[in-house]
Protein backbone atom coordinates (compact mmCIF):
# COMPACT_ATOMS: atom_id res chain seq x y z
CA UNK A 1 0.00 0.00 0.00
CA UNK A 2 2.90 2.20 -0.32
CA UNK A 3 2.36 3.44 -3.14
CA UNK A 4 -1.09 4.46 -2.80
CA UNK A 5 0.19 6.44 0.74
CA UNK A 6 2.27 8.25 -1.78
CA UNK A 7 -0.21 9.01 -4.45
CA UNK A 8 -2.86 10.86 -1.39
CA UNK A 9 -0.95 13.90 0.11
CA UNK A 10 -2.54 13.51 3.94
CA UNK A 11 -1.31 15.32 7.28
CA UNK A 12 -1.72 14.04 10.06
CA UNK A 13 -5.04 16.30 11.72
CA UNK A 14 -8.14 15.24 11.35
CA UNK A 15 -9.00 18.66 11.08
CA UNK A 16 -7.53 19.40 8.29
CA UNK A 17 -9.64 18.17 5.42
CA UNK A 18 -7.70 19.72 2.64
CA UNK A 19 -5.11 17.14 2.77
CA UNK A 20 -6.52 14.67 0.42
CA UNK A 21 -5.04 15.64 -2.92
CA UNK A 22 -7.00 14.38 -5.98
CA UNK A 23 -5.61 10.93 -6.58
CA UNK A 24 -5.99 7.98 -8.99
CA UNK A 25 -5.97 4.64 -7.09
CA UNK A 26 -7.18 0.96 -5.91
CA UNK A 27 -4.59 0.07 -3.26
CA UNK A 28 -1.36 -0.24 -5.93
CA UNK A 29 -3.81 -0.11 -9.19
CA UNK A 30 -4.72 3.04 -10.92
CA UNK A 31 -8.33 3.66 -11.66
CA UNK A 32 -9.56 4.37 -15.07
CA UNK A 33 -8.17 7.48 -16.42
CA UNK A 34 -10.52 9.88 -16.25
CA UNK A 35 -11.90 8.95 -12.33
CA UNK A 36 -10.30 10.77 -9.40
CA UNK A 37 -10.89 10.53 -5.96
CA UNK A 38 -10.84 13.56 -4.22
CA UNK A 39 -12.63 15.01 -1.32
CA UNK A 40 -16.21 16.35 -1.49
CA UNK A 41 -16.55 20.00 -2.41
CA UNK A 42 -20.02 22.28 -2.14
CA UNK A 43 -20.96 22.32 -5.69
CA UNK A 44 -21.27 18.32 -5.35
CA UNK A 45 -23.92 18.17 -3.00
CA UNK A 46 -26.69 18.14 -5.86
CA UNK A 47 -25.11 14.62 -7.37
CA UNK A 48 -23.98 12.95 -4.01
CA UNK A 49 -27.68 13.47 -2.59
CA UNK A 50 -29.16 12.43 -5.87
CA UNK A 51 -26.54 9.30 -6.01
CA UNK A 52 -27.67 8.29 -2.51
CA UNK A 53 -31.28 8.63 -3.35
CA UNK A 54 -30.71 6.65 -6.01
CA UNK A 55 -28.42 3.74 -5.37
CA UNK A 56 -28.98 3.32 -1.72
CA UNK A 57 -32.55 3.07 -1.55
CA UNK A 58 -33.11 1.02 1.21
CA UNK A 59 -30.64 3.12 4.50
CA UNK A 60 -33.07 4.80 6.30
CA UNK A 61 -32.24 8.32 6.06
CA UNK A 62 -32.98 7.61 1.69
CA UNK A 63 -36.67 8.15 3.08
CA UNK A 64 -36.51 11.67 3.93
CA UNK A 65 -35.73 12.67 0.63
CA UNK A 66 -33.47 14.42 -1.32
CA UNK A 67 -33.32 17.92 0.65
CA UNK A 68 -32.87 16.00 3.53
CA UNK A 69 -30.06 14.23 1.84
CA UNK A 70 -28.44 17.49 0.57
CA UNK A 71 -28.32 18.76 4.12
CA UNK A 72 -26.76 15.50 5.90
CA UNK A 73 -24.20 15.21 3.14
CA UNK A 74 -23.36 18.89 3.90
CA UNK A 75 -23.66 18.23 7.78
CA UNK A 76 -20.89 15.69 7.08
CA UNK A 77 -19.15 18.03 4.54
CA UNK A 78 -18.50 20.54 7.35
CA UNK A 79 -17.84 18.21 10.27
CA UNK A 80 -14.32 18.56 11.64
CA UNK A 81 -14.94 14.84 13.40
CA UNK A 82 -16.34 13.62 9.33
CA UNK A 83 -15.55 13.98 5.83
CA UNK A 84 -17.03 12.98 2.45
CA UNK A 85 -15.19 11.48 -0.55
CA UNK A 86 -15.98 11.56 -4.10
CA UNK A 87 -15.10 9.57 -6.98
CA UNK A 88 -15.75 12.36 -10.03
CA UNK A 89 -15.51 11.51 -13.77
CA UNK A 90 -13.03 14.39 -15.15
CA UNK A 91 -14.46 13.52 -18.86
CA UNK A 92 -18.29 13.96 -17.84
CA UNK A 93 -17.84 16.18 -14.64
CA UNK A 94 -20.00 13.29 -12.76
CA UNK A 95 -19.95 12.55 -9.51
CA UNK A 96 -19.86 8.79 -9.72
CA UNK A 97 -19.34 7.34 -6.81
CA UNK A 98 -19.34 9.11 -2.52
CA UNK A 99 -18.41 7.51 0.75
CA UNK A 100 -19.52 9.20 4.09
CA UNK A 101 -17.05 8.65 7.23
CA UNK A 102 -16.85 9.25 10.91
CA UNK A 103 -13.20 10.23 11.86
CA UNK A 104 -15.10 10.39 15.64
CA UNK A 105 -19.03 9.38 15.71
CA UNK A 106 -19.68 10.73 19.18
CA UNK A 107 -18.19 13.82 18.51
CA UNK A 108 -19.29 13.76 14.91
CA UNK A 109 -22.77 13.33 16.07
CA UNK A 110 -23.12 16.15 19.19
CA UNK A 111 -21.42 18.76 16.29
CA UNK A 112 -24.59 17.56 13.75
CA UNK A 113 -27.01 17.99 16.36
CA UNK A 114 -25.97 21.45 17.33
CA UNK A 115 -25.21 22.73 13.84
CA UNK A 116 -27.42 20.71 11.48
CA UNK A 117 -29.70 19.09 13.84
CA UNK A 118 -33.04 21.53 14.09
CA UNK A 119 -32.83 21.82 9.86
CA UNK A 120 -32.92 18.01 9.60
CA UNK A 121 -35.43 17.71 12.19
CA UNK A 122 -37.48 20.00 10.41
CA UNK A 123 -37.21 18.37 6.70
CA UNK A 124 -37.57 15.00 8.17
CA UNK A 125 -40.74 16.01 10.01
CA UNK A 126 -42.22 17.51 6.83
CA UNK A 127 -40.91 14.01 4.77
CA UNK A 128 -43.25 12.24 7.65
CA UNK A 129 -46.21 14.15 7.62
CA UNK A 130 -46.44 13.78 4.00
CA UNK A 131 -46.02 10.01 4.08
CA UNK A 132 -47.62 8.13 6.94
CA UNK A 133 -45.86 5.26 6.75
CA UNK A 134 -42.57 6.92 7.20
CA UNK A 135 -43.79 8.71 10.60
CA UNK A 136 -45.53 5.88 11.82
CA UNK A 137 -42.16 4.11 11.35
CA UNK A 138 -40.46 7.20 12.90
CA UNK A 139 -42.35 7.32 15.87
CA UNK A 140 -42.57 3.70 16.66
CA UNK A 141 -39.05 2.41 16.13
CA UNK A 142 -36.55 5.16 16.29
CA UNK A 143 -38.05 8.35 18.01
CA UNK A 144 -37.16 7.73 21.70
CA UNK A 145 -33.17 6.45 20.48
CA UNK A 146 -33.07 9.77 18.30
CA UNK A 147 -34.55 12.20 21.23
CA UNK A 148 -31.60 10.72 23.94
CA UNK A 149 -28.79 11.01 21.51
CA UNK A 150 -29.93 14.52 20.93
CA UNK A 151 -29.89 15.06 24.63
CA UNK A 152 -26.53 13.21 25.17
CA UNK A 153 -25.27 15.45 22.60
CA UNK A 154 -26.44 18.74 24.14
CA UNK A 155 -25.25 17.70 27.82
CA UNK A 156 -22.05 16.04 27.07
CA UNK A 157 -20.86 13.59 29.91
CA UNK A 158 -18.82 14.63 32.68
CA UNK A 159 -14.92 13.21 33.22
CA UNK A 160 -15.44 10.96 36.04
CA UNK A 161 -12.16 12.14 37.41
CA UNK A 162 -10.38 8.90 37.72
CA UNK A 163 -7.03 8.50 36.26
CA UNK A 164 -7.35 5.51 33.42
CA UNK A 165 -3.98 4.03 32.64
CA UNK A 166 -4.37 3.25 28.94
CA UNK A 167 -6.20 5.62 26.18
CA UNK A 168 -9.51 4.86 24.86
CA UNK A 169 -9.65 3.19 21.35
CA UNK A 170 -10.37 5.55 18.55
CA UNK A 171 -12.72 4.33 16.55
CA UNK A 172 -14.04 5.80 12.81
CA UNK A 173 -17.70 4.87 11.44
CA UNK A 174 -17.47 4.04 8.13
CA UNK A 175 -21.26 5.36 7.14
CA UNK A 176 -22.45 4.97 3.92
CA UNK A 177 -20.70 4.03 0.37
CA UNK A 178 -22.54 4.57 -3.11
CA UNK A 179 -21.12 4.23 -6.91
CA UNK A 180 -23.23 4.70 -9.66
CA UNK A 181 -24.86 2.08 -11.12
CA UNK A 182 -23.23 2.35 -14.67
CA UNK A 183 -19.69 2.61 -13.22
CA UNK A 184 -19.87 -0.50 -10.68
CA UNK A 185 -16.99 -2.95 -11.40
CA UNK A 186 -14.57 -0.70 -12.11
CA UNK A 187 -13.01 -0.52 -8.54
CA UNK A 188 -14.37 2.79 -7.36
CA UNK A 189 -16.13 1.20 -4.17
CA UNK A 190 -12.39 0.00 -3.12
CA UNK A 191 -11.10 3.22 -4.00
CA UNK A 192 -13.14 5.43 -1.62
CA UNK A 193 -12.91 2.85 0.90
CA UNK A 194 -8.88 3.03 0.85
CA UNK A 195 -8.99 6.67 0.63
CA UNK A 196 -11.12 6.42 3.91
CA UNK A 197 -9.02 3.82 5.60
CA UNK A 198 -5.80 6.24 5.19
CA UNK A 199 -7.05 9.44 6.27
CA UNK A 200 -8.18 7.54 9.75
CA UNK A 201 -5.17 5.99 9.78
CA UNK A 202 -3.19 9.40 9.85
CA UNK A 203 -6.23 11.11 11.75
CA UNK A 204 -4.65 8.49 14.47
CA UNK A 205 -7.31 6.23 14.42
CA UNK A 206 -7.46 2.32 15.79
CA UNK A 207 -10.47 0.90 14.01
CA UNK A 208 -12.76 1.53 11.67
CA UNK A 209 -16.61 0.10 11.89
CA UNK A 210 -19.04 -0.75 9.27
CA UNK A 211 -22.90 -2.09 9.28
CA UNK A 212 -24.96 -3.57 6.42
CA UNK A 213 -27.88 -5.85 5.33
CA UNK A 214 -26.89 -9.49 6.31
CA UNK A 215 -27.85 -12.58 3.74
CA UNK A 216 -26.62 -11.01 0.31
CA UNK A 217 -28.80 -8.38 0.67
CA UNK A 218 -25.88 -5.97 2.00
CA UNK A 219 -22.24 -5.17 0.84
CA UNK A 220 -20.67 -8.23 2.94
CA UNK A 221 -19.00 -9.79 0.55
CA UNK A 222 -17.15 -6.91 -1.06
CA UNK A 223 -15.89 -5.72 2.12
CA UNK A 224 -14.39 -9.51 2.96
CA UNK A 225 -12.88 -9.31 -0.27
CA UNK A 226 -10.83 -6.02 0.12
CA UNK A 227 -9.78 -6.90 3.63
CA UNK A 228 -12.58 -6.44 6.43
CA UNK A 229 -13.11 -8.71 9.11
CA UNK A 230 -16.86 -10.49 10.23
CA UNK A 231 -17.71 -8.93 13.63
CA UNK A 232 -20.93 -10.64 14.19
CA UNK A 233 -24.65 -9.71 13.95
CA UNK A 234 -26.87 -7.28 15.82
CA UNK A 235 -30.29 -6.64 15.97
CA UNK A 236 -31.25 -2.80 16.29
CA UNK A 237 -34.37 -1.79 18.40
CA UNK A 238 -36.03 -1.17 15.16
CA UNK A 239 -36.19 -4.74 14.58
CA UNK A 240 -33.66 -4.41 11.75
CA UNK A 241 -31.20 -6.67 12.14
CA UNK A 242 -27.63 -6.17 10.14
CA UNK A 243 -23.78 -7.58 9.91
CA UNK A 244 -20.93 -5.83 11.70
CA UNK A 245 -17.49 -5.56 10.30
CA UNK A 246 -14.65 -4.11 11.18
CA UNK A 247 -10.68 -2.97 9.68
CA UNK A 248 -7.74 -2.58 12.40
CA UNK A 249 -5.76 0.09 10.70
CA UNK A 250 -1.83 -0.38 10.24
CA UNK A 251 0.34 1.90 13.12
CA UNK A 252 2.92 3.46 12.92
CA UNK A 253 4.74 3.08 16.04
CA UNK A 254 6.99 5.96 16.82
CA UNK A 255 3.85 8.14 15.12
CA UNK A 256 1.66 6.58 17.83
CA UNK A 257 3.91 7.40 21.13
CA UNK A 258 4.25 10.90 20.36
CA UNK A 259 0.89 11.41 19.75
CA UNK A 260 -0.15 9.52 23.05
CA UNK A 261 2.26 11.42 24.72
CA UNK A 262 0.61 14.40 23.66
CA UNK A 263 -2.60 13.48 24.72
CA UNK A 264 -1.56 12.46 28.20
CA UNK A 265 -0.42 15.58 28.76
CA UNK A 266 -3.30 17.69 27.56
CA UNK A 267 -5.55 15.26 29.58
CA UNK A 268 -3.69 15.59 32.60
């Protein structure tokens, strides 16, 4: 994977989402000539919310629409703790392909909530009222988790206070991945997926996370092929009930020590 480190210019905040350069990969392989992967910039938001509304029909959030799309790609556009990354088609100026990534879900999630959260609240209630189904759903399965993560994310937890010899593992959510139909097979999924893996990697990050539709109806198999590992399955209080997986990410040691150094003291 050398090579493909070398071909994405990244620095080492997670802050700092400029530092994806436009770049032409699949682990060691190029990508067809005229697809780059770069990261998302505001003019894209009309094709990434019309790609997910189109190719992910069945995640949840497809439901509210495409405003409300437009607005949670942008929520994750903005995040410091997120980041979107596009696979564009330099010969038709298509966006043909977008993954959406936590860098920190927590933190990712508090910062949507207080910046994003009363605008999506708003377009989803509107989706709901105009499709019955769709609230009854809402209110039934998923109202009460969605009204305490909004509260955990407007009180944030207090430090306990005790001293805990060993940092907490950082952990990245990978969210949601979509390529065009038309452009499947041509190893833009991988692409956006290794693009992710290395800016968590350099954002510091232990693990990332990943859940789909078990039984061939999710994306299992193409994320055992490219190096994910089976973590199991879990049923969700909505009933749903989807496949875990999971990628340890590579460390570099000396990297590591400094930067847990750093954190010890800015904890203590």
């Amino acid at each position: 994977m050398r090579g493909a480190f070398d071909k994405i210019g990244v620095h080492q905040s997670a802050r700092d989402k400029r530092s994806l350069s436009h770049a032409q990969f699949e682990g060691d392989r190029l990508l067809p000539n005229p697809i780059s992967i770069r990261l998302f910039a505001p003019p894209d938001i009309v094709q990434t919310s019309a790609l997910h509304l189109r190719e992910l029909p069945d995640d949840f959030v497809t439901q509210f629409g495409e405003r409300f799309l437009a607005r949670y790609h942008q929520a994750f556009a903005e995040s410091p703790y997120a980041m979107v990354i596009v696979a564009n088609d330099y010969a038709t100026g298509r966006v043909v392909g977008a993954l959406l990534g936590t860098l920190d879900a927590p933190a990712h999630y508090r910062w949507l909530v207080r910046h994003h959260g009363a605008e999506l609240a708003l377009r989803g209630a509107s989706r709901a009222i105009l499709h019955p189904s769709l609230g009854r759903d809402l209110v039934g399965t998923r109202v009460d988790r969605y009204a305490r993560g909004i509260v955990r994310a407007l009180i944030p937890k207090q430090p306990s206070g005790e001293r805990k010899d060993s940092l907490p593992r950082r952990v990245g959510l990978l969210a949601h991945v979509m390529v065009a139909g038309d452009y499947h097979r041509c190893g833009i999924g991988s692409s956006l997926v290794a693009a992710y893996e290395i800016r968590a990697k350099y954002a510091g990050l232990d693990q990332l996370e990943l859940a789909t539709l078990p039984d061939g109806w999710g994306a299992g198999p193409f994320y055992e092929r490219i190096g994910w590992k089976h973590g199991g399955e879990r049923m969700r209080k909505s009933g749903e009930r989807v496949t875990l997986y999971y990628r340890m990410l590579p460390k570099d040691v000396e990297h590591d020590e400094e930067k847990a150094t750093h954190r010890r003291r800015r904890e203590h």
